[in-house]
N, C-alpha and C. Protein backbone atom coordinates (compact mmCIF):
# COMPACT_ATOMS: atom_id res chain seq x y z
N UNK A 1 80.01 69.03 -230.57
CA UNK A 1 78.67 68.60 -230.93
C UNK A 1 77.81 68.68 -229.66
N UNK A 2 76.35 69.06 -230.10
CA UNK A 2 76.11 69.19 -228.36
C UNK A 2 75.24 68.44 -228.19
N UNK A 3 73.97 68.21 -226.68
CA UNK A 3 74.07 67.05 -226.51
C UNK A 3 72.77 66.16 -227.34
N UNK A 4 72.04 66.99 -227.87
CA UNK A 4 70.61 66.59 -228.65
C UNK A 4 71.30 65.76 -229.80
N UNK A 5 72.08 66.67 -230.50
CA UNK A 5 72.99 65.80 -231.64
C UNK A 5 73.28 63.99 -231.49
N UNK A 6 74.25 63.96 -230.15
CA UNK A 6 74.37 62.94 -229.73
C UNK A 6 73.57 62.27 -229.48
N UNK A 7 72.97 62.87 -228.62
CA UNK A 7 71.42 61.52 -228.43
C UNK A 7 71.23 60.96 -229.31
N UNK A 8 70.53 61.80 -230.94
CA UNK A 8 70.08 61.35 -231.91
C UNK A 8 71.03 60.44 -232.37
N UNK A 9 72.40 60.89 -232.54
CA UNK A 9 73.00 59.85 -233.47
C UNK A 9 72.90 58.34 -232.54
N UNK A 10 73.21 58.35 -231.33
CA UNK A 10 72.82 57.25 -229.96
C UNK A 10 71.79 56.27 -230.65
N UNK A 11 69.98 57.18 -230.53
CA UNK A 11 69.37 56.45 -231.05
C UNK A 11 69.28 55.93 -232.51
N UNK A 12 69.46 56.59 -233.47
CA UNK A 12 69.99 55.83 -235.03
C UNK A 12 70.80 54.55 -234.90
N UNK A 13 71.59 54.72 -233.77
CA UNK A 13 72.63 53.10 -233.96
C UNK A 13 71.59 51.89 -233.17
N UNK A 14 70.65 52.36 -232.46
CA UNK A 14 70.10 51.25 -231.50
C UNK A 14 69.33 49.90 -232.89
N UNK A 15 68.86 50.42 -233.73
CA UNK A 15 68.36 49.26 -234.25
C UNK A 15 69.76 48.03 -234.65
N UNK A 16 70.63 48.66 -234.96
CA UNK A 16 72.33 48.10 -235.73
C UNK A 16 72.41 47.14 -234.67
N UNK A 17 72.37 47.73 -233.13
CA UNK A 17 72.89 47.25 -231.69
C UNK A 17 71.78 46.10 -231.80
N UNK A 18 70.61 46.47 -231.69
CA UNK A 18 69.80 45.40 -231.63
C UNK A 18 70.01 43.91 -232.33
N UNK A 19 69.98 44.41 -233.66
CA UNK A 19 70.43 43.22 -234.79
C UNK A 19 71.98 42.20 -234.13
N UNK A 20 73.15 43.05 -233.95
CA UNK A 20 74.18 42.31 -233.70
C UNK A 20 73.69 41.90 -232.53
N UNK A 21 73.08 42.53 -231.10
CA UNK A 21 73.20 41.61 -229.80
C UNK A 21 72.33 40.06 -229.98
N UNK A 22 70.98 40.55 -231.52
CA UNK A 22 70.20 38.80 -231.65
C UNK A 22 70.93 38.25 -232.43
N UNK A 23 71.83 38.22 -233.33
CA UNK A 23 72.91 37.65 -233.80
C UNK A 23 73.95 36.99 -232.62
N UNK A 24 74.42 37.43 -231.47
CA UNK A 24 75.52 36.79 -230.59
C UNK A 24 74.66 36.20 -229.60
N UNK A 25 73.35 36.75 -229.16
CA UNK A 25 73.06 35.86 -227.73
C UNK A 25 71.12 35.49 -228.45
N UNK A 26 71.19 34.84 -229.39
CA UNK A 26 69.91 34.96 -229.82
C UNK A 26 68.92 34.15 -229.30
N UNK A 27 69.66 32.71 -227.98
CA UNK A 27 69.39 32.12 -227.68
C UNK A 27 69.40 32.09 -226.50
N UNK A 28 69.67 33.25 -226.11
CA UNK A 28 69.42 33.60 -224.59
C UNK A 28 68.01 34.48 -224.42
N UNK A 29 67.78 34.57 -222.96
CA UNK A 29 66.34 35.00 -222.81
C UNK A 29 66.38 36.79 -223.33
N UNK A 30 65.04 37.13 -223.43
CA UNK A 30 65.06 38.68 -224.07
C UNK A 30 65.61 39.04 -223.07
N UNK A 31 65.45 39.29 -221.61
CA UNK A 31 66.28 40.24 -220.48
C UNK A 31 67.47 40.28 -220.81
N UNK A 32 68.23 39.27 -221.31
CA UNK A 32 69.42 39.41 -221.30
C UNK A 32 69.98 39.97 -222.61
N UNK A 33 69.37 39.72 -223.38
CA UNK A 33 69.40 40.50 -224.56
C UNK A 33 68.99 41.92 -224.37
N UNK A 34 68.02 42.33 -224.11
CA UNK A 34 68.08 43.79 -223.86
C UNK A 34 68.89 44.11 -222.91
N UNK A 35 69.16 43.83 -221.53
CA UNK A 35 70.24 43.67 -221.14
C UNK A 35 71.82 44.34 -221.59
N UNK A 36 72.12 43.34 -222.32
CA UNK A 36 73.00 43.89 -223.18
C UNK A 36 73.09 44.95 -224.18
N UNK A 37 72.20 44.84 -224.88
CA UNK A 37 71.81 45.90 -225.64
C UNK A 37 71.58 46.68 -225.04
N UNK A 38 71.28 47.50 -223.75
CA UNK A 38 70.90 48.69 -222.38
C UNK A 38 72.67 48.99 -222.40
N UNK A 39 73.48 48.16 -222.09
CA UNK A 39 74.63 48.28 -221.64
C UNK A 39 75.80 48.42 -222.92
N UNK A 40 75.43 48.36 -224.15
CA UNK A 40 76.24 48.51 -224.94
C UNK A 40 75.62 49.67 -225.92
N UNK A 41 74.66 50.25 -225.39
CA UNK A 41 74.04 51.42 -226.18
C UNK A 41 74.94 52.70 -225.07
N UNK A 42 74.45 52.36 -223.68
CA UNK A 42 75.22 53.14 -222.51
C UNK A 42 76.25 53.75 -222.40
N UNK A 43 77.22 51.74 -223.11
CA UNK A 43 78.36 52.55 -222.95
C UNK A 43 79.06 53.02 -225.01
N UNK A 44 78.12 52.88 -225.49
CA UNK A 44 78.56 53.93 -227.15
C UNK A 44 78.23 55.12 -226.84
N UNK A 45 77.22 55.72 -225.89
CA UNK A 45 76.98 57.07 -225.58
C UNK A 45 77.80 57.64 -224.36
N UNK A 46 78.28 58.72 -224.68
CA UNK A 46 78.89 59.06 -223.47
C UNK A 46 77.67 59.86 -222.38
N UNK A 47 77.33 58.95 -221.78
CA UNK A 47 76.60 59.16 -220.72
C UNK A 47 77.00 59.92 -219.21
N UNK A 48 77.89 59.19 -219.31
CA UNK A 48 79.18 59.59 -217.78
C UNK A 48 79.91 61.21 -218.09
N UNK A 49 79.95 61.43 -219.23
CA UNK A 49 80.27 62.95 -219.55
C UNK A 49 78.67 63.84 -219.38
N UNK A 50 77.69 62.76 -219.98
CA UNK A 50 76.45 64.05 -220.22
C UNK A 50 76.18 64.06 -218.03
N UNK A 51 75.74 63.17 -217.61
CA UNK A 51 75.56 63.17 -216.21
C UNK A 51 76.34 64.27 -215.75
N UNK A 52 77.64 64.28 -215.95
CA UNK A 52 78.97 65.30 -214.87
C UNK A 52 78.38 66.56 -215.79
N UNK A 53 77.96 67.27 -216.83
CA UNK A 53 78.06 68.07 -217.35
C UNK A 53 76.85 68.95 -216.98
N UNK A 54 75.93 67.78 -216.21
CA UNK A 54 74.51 68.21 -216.07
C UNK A 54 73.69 68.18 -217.61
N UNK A 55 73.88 67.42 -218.60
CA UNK A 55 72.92 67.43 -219.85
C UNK A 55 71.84 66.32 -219.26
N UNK A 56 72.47 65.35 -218.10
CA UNK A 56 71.55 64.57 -218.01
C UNK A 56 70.96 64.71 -216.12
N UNK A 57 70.48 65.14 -215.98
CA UNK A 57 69.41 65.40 -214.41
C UNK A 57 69.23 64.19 -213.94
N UNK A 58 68.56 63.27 -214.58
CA UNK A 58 68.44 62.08 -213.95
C UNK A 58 68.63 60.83 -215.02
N UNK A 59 69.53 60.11 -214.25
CA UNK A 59 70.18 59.13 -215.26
C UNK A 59 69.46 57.98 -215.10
N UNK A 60 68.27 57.78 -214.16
CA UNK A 60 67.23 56.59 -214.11
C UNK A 60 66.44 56.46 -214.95
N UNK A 61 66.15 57.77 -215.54
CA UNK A 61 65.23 57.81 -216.00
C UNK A 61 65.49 58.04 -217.38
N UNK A 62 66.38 58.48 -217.96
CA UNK A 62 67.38 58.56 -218.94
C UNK A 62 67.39 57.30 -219.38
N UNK A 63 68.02 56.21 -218.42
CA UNK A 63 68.16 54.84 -219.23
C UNK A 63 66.96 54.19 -219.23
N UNK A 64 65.54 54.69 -218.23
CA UNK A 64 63.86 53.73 -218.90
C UNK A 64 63.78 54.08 -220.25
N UNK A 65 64.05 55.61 -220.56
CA UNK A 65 63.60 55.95 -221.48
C UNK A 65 64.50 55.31 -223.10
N UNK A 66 65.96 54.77 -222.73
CA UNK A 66 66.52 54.23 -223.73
C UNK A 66 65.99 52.96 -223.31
N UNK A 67 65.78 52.25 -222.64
CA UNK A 67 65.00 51.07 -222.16
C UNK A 67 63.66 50.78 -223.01
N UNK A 68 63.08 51.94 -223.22
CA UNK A 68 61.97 52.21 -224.03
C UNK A 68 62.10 52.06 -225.51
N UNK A 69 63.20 52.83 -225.98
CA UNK A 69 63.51 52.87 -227.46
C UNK A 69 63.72 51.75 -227.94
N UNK A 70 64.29 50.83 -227.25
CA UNK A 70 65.00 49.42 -227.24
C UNK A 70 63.91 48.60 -227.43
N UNK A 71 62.75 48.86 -226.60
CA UNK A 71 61.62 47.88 -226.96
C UNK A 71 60.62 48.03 -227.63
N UNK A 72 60.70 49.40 -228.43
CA UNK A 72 60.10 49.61 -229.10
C UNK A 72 60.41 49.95 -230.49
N UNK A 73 61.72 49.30 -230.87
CA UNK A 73 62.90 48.90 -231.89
C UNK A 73 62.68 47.56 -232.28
N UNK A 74 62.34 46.80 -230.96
CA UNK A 74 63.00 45.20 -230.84
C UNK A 74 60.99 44.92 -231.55
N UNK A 75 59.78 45.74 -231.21
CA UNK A 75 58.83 45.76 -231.57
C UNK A 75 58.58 45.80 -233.19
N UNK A 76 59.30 46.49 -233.49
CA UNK A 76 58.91 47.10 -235.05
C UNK A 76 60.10 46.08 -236.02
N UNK A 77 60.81 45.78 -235.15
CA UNK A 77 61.60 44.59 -235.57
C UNK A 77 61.44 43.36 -235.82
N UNK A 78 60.30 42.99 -234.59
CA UNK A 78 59.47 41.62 -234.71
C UNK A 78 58.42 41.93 -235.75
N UNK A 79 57.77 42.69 -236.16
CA UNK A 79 57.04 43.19 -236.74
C UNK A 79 56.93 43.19 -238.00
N UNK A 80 58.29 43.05 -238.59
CA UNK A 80 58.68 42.95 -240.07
C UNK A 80 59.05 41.92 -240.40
N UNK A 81 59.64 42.29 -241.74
CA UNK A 81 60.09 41.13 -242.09
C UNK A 81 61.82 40.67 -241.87
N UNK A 82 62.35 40.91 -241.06
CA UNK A 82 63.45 40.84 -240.11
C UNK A 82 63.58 39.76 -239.77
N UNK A 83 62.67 39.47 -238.94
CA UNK A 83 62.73 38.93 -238.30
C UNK A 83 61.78 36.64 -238.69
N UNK A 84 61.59 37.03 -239.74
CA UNK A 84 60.29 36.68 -240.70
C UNK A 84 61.45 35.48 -241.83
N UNK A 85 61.40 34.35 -241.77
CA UNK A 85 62.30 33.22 -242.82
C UNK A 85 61.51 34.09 -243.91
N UNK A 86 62.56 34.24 -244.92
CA UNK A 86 62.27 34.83 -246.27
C UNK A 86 61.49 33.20 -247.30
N UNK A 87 60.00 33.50 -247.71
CA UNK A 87 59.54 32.32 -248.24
C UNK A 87 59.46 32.52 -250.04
N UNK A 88 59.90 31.43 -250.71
CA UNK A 88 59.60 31.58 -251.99
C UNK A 88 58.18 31.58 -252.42
C-alpha cells in the first residue's frame, strides 16, 4: 500500500482516537489530551518506516500538520452534537 493510502486511512481513524482519548483522560487538561492523541495517532501510523523511506522529508512538520487535523477534529467535534447532553 503506498504512502498517500496510509495517510488517509491514519486520518479516518483520528476522530475514533479522539473520542476514546476524551473517554480515558476527559478530565485532564486539552494538552494532554491532544497530547496523547499526537502520540497514539504517531504511533498507529508507521511513521518511523515513512521517515527511513524518505515518504516523509520533514517529520516536524508532518506531526504540526497531524497536530492540525487533531484540532480541527476536536473543533467539529465540539461543534456538534457529540459533544452536546442529548435533551428531551
Amino acid at each position: 500500500m503506498d504512502f498517500v493510502s496510509k495517510l488517509l486511512q491514519g486520518i479516518a481513524f483520528i476522530p475514533a482516537v479522539v473520542n476514546g482519548i476524551e473517554g480515558l483522560f476527559g478530565s485532564r487538561s486539552g494538552v494532554e489530551k491532544k497530547d496523547a492523541a499526537l502520540s497514539f495517532v504517531s504511533a498507529a501510523m508507521p511513521l518511523g518506516d515513512a521517515v527511513t523511506s524518505r515518504h516523509i522529508v520533514d517529520e516536524e512538520k508532518f506531526k504540526d500538520g497531524l497536530s492540525k487535523v487533531i484540532d480541527g477534529t476536536v473543533l467539529c467535534l465540539n461543534a456538534s452534537v457529540w459533544s452536546k447532553p442529548v435533551q428531551p
